[in-house]
C-alpha atoms as a PDB file:
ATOM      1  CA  UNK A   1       0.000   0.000   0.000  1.00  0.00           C
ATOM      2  CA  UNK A   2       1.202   3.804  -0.431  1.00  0.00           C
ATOM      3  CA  UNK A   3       1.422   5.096   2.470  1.00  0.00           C
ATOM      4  CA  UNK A   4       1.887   9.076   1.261  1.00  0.00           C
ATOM      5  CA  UNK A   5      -0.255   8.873  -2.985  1.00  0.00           C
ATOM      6  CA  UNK A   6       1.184  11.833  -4.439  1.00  0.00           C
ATOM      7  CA  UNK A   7      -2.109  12.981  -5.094  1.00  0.00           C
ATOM      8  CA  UNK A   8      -1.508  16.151  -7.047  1.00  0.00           C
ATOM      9  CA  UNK A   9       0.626  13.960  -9.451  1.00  0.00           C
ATOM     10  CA  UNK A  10      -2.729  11.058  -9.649  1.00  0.00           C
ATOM     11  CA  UNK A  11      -5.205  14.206 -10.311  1.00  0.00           C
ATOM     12  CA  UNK A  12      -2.898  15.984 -13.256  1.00  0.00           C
ATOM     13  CA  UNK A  13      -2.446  12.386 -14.644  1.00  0.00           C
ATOM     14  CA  UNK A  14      -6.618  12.511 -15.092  1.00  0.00           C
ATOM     15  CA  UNK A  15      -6.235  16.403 -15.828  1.00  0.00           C
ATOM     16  CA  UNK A  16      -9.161  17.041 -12.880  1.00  0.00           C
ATOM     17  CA  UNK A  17      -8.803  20.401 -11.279  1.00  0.00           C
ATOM     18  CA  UNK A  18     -12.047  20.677  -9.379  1.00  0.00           C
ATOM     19  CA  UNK A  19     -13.193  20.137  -5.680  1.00  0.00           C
ATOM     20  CA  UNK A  20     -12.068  17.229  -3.409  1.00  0.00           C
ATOM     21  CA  UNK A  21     -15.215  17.374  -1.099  1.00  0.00           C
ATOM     22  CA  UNK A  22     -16.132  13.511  -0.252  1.00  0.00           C
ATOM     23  CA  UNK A  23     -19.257  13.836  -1.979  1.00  0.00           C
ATOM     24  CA  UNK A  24     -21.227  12.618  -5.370  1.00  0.00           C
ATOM     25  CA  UNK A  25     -20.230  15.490  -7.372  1.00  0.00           C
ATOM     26  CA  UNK A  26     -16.596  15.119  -6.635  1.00  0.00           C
ATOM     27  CA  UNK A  27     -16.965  11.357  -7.075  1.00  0.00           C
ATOM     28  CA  UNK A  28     -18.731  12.002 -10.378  1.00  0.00           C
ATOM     29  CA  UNK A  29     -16.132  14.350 -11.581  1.00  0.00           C
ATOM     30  CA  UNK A  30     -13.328  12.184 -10.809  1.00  0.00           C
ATOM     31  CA  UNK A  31     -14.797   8.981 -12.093  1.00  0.00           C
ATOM     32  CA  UNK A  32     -15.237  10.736 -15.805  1.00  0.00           C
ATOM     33  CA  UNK A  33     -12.082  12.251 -15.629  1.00  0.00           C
ATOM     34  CA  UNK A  34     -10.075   9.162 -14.548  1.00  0.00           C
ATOM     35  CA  UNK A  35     -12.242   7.926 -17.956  1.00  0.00           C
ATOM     36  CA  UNK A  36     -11.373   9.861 -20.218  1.00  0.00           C
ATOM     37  CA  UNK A  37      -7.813   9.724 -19.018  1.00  0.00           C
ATOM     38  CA  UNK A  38      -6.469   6.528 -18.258  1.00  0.00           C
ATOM     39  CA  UNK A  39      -7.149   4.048 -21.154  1.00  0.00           C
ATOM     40  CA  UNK A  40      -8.374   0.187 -20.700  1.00  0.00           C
ATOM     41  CA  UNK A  41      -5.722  -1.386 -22.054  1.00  0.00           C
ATOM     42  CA  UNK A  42      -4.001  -5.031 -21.518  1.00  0.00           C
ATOM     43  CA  UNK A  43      -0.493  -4.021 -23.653  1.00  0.00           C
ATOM     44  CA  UNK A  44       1.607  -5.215 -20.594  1.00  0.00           C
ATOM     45  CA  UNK A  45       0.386  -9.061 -20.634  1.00  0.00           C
ATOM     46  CA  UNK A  46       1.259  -9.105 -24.348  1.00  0.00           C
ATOM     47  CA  UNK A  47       4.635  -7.527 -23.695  1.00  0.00           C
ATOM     48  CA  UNK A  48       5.246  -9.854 -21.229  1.00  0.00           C
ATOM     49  CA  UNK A  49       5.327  -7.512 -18.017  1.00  0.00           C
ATOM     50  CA  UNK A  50       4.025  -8.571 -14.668  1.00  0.00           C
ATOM     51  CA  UNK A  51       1.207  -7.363 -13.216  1.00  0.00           C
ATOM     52  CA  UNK A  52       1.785  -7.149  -9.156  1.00  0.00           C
ATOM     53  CA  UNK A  53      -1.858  -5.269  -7.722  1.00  0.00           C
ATOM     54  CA  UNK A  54       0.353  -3.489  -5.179  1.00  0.00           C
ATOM     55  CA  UNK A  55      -0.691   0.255  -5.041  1.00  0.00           C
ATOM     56  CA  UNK A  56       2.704   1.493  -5.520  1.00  0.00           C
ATOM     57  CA  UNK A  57       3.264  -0.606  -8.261  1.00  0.00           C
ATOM     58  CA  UNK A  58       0.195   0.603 -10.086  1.00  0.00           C
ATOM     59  CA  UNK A  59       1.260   4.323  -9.321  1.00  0.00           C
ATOM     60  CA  UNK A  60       3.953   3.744 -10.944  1.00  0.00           C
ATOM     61  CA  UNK A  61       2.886   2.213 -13.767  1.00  0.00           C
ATOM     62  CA  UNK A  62      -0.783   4.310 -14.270  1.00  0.00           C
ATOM     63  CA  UNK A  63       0.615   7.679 -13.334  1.00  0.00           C
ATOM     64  CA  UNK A  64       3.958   8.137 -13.494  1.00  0.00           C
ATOM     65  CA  UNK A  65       4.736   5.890 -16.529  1.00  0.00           C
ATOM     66  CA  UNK A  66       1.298   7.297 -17.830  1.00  0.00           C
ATOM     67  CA  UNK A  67      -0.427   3.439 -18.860  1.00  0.00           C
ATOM     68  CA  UNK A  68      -3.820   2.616 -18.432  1.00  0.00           C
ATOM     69  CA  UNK A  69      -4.841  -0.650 -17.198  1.00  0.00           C
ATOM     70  CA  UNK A  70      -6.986  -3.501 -17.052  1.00  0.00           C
ATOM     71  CA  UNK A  71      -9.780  -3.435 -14.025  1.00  0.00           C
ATOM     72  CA  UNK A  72      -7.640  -4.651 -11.201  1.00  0.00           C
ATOM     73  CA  UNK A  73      -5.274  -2.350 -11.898  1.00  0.00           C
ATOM     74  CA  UNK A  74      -7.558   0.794 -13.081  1.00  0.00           C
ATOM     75  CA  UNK A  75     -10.166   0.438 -10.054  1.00  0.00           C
ATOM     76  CA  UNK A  76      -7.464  -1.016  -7.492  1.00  0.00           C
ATOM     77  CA  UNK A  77      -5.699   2.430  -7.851  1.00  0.00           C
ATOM     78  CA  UNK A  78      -8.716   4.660  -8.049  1.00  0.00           C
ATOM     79  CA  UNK A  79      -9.723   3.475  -5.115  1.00  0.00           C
ATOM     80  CA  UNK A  80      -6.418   4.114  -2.628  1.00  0.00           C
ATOM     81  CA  UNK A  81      -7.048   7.524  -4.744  1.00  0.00           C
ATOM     82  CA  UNK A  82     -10.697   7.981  -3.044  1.00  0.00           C
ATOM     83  CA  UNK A  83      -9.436   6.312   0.200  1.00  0.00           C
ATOM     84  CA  UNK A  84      -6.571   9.006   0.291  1.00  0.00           C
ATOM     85  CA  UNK A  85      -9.456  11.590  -0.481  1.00  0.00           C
ATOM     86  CA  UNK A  86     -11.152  10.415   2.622  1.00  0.00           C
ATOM     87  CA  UNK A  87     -14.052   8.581   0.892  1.00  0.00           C
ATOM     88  CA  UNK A  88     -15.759   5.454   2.298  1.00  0.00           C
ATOM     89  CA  UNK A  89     -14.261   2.532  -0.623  1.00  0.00           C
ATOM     90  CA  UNK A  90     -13.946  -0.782  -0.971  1.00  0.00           C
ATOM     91  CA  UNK A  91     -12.812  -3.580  -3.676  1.00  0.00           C
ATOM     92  CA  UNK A  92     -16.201  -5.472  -5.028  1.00  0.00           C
ATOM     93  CA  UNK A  93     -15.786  -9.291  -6.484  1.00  0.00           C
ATOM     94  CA  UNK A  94     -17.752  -9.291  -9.251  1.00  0.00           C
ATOM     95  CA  UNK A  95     -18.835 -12.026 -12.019  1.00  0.00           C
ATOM     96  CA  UNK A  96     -19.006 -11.158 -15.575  1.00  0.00           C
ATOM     97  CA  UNK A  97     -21.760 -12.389 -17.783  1.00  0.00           C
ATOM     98  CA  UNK A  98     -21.682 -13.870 -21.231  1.00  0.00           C
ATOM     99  CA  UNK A  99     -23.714 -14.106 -24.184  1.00  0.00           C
ATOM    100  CA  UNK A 100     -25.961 -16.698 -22.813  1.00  0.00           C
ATOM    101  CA  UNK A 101     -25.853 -15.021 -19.679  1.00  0.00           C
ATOM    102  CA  UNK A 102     -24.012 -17.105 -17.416  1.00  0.00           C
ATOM    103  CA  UNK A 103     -22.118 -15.649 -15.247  1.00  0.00           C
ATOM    104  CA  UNK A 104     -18.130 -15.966 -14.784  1.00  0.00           C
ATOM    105  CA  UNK A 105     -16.153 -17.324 -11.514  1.00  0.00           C
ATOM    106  CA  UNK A 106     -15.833 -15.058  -8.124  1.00  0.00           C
ATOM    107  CA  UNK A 107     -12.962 -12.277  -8.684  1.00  0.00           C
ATOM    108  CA  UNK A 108     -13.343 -11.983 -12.351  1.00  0.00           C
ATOM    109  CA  UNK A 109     -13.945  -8.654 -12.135  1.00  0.00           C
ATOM    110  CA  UNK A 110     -13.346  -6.113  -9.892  1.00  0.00           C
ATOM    111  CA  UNK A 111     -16.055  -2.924  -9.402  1.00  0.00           C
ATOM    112  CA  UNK A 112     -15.801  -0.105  -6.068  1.00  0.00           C
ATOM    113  CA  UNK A 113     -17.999   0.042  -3.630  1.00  0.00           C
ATOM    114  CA  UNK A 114     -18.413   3.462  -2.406  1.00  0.00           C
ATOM    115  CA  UNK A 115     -20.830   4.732   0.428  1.00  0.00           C
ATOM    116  CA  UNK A 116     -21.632   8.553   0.806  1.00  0.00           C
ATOM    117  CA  UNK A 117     -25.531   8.821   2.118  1.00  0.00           C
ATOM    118  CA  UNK A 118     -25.956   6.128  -0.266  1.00  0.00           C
ATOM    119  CA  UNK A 119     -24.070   3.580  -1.564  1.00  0.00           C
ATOM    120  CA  UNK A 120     -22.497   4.083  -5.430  1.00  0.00           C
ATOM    121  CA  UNK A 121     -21.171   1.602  -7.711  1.00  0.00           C
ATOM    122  CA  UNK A 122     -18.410   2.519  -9.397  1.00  0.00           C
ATOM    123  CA  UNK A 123     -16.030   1.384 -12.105  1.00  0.00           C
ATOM    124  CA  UNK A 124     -12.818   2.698 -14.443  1.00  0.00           C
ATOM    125  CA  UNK A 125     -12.112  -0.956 -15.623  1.00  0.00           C
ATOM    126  CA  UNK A 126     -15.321  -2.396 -17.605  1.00  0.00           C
ATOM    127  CA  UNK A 127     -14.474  -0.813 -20.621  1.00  0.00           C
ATOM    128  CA  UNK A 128     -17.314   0.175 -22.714  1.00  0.00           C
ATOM    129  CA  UNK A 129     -19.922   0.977 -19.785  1.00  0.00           C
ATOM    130  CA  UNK A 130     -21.657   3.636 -17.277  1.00  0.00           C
ATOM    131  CA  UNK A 131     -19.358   7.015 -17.585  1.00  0.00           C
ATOM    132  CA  UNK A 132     -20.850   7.953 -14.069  1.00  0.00           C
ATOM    133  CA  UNK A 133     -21.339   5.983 -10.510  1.00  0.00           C
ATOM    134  CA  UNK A 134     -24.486   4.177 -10.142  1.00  0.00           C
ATOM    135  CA  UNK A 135     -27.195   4.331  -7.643  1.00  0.00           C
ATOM    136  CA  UNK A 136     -26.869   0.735  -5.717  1.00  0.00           C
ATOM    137  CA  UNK A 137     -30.398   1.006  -4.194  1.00  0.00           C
ATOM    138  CA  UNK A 138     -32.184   3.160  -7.460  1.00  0.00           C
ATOM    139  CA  UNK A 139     -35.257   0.583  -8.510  1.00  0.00           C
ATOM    140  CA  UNK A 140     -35.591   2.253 -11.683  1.00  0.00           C
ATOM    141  CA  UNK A 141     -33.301   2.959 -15.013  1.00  0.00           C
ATOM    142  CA  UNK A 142     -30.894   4.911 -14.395  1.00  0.00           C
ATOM    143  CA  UNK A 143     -29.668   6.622 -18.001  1.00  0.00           C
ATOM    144  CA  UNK A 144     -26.025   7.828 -18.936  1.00  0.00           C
ATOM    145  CA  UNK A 145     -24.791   8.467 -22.804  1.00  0.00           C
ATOM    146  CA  UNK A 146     -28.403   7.704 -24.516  1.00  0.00           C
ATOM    147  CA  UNK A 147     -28.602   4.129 -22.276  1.00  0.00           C
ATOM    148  CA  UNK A 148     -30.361   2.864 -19.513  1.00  0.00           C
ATOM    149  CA  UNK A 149     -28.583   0.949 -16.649  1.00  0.00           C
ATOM    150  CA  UNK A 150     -30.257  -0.390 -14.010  1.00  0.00           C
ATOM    151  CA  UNK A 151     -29.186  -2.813 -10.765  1.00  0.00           C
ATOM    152  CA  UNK A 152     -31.932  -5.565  -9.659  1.00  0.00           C
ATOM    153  CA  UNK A 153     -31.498  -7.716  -6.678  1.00  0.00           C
ATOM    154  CA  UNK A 154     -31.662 -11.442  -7.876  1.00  0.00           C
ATOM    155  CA  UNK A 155     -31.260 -13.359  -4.563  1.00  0.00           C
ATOM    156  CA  UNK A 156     -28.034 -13.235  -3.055  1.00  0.00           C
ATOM    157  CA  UNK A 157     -26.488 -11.154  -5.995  1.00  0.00           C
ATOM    158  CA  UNK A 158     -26.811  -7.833  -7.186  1.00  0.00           C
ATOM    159  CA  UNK A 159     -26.662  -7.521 -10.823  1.00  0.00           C
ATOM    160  CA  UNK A 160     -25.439  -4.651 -13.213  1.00  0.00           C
ATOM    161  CA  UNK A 161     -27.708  -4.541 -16.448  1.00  0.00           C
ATOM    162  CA  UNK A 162     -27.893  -2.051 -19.799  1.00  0.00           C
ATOM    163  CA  UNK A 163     -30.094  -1.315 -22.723  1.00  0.00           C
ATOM    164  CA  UNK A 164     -28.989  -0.006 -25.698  1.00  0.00           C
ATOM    165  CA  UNK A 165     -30.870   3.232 -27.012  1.00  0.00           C
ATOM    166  CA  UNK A 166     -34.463   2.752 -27.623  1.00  0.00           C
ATOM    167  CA  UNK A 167     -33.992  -0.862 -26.294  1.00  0.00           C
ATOM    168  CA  UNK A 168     -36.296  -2.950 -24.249  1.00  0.00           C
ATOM    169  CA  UNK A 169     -34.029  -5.832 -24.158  1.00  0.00           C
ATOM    170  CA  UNK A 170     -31.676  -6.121 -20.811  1.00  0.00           C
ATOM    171  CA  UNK A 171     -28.589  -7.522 -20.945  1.00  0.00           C
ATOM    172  CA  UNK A 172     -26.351  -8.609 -17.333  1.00  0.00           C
ATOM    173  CA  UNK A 173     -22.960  -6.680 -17.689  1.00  0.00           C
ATOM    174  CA  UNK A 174     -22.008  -8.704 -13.996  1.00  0.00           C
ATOM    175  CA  UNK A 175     -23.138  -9.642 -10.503  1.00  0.00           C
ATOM    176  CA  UNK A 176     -21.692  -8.972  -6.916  1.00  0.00           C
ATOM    177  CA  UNK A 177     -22.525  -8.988  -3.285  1.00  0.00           C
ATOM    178  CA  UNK A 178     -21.638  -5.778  -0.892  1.00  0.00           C
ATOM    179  CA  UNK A 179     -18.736  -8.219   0.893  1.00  0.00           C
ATOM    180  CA  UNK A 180     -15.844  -6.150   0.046  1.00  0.00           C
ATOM    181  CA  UNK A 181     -11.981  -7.654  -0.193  1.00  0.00           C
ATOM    182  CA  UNK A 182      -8.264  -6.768  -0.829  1.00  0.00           C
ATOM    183  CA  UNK A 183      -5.792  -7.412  -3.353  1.00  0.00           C
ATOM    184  CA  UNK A 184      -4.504 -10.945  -2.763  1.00  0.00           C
ATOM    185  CA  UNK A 185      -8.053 -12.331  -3.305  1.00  0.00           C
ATOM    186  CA  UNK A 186      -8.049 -11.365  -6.452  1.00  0.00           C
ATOM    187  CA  UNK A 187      -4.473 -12.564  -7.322  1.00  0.00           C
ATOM    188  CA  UNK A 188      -5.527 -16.223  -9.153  1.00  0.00           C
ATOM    189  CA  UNK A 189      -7.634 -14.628 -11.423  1.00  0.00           C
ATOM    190  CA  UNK A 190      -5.182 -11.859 -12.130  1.00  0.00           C
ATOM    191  CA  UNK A 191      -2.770 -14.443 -12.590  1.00  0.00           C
ATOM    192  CA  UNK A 192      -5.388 -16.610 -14.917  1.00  0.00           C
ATOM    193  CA  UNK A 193      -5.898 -13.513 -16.944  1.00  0.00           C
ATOM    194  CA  UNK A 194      -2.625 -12.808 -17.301  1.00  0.00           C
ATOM    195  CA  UNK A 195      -1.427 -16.517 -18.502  1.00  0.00           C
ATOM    196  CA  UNK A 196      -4.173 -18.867 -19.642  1.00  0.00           C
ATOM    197  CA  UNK A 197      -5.287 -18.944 -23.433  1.00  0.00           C
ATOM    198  CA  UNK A 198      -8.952 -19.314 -22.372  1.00  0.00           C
ATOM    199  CA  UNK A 199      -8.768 -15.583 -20.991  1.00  0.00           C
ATOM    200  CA  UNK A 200      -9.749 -12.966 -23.785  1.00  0.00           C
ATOM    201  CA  UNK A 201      -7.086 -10.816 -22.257  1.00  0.00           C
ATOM    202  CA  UNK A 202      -4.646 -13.521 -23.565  1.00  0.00           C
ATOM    203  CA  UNK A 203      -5.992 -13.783 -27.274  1.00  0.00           C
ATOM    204  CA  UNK A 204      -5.781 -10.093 -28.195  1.00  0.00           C
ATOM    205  CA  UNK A 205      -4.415  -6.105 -27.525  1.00  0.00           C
ATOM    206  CA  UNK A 206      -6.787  -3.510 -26.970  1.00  0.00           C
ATOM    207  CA  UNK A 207      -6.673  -0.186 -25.681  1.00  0.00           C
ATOM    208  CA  UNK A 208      -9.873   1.716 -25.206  1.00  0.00           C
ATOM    209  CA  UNK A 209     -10.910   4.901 -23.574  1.00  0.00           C
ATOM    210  CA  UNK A 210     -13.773   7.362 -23.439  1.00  0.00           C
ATOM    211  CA  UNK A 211     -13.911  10.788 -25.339  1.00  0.00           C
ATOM    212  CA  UNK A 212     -15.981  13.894 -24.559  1.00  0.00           C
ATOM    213  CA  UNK A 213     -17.962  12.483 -27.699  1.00  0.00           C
ATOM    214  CA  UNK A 214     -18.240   8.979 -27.455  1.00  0.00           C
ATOM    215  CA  UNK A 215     -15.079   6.274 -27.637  1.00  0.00           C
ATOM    216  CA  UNK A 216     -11.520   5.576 -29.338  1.00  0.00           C
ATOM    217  CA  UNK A 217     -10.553   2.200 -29.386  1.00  0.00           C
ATOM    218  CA  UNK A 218      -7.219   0.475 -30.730  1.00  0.00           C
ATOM    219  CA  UNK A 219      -6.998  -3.558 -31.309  1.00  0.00           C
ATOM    220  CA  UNK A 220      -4.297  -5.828 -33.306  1.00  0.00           C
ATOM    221  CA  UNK A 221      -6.450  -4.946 -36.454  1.00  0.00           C
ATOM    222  CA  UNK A 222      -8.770  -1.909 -35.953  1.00  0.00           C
ATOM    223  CA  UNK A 223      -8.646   1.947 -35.403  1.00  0.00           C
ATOM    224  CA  UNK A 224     -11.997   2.617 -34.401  1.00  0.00           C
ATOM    225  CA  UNK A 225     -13.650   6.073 -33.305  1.00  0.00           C
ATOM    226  CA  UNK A 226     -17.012   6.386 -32.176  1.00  0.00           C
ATOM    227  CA  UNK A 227     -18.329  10.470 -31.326  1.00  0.00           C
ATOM    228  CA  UNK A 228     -21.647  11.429 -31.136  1.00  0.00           C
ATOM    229  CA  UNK A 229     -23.555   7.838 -32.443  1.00  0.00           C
ATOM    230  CA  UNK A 230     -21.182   7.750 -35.669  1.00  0.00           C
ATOM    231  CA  UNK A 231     -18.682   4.748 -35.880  1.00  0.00           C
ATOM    232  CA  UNK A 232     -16.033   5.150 -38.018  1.00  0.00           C
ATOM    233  CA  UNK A 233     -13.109   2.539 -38.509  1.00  0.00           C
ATOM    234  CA  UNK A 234      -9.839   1.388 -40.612  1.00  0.00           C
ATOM    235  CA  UNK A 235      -7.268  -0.932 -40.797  1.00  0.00           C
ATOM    236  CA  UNK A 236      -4.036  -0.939 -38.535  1.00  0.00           C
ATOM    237  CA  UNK A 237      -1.329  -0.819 -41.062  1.00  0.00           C
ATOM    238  CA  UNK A 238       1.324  -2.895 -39.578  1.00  0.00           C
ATOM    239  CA  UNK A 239       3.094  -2.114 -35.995  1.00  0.00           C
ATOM    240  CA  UNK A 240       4.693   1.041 -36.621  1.00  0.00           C
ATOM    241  CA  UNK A 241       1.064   2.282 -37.610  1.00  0.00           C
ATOM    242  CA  UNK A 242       0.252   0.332 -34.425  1.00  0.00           C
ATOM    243  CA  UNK A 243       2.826   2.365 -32.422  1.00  0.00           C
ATOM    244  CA  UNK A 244       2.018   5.668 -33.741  1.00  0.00           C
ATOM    245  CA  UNK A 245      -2.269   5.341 -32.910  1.00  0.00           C
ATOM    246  CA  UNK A 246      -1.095   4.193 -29.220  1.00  0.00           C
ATOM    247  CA  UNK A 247       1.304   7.578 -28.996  1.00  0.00           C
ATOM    248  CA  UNK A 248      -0.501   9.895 -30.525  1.00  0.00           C
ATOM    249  CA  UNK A 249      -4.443   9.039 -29.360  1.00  0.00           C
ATOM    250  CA  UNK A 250      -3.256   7.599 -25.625  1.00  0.00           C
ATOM    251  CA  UNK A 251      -0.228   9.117 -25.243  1.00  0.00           C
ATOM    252  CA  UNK A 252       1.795   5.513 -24.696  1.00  0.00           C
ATOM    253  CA  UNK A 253       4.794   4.331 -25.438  1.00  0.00           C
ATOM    254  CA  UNK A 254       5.607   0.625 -25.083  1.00  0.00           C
END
């Protein structure tokens, strides 16, 4: 754990200058900003470098060596950021659905737990998702970016669903209880991620991060934008094109 987060350095690495008040709108603000900041990406498990979920580690890596992350790493840090803040966090286990909505094992996932008046549900690591926190105990939709979100109680679980614009069809992003936990429970399926070819993480690159207008997104074979509903993609021409998309529209160099 840090014991002293340069936090000056953590909030000019997500470019927020506004209040630090342990409240929803500072939350909000530094949940988007650490968004549209700090890319999803999983370049270090294709270039062969460790992941350790130490908070120093992941200072180093996130801010000072300005990466992004996957959601171990991207939520693990934001939270000792909202800790150091003085907020009320913790580290949520969470279980990722799939197309036939089953759900994934225990630690597949990690989402923050983070309890003002109410308690919020928040996330920098689930790539393509909710921009700001989410009312735990809302019954209703809650809508961000043209879709609806919503979290039901389904018996022991809580589970995180979306519809698409104009949809009436929910889909399960993932399910978790409120138990909260700390790095080393999470460390197998870090490590599974990391190694085994049945994780997606191990099959292909991407980097990914939100916009003021919508999404860029970088894979093996696609340069794809995505502002204000309009989706427009090309080919990656070979690494050095590769290189120059990762430098230029995330600002890393591998």
């Amino acid at each position: 754990m840090l014991l002293h987060m340069d936090v000056s350095a953590y909030l000019d690495r997500i470019k927020y200058r506004g209040p630090l008040n342990c409240d929803l709108a500072t939350l909000t603000a530094l949940h988007v900003a650490h968004l549209r900041s700090v890319p999803f990406e999983n370049l270090s498990i294709h270039a062969g470098e460790p992941i350790v979920l130490d908070d120093e580690d992941l200072f180093d890596k996130i801010v000072r060596r300005r990466r992004g992350g996957f959601c171990y790493e991207l939520n693990g840090l934001f939270g000792a950021l909202l800790s150091t803040l003085g907020f009320k966090v913790g580290m949520l286990s969470a279980q990722v659905a799939n197309d036939e909505r089953e759900f994934s094992a225990d630690f597949d996932h990690m989402a923050l737990l983070v309890t003002l008046e109410d308690e919020w549900l928040a996330d920098v690591g689930f790539g393509d998702s909710f921009i700001e926190p989410l009312r735990i105990n809302e019954l209703g939709p809650q809508m961000q970016a043209k879709r609806n979100y919503r979290i039901d109680n389904d018996g022991d679980y809580l589970v995180m669903l979306r519809t698409e614009p104009d949809g009436d069809v929910w889909d399960p992003q993932y399910r978790f209880t409120r138990r909260t936990y700390q790095y080393d429970d999470y460390a197998e399926r870090c490590r599974y991620h990391q190694t085994s070819p049945e994780s997606h993480f191990t099959r292909n690159r991407i980097c990914s991060m939100v916009t003021d207008k919508g999404r860029i997104s970088v894979s093996d074979t696609r340069f794809i934008v995505s502002a204000d509903g309009v989706r427009n993609e090309r080919p990656v021409n070979g690494l050095e094109d590769y290189r120059l998309l990762l430098r230029e529209h995330f600002g890393i160099v591998m």
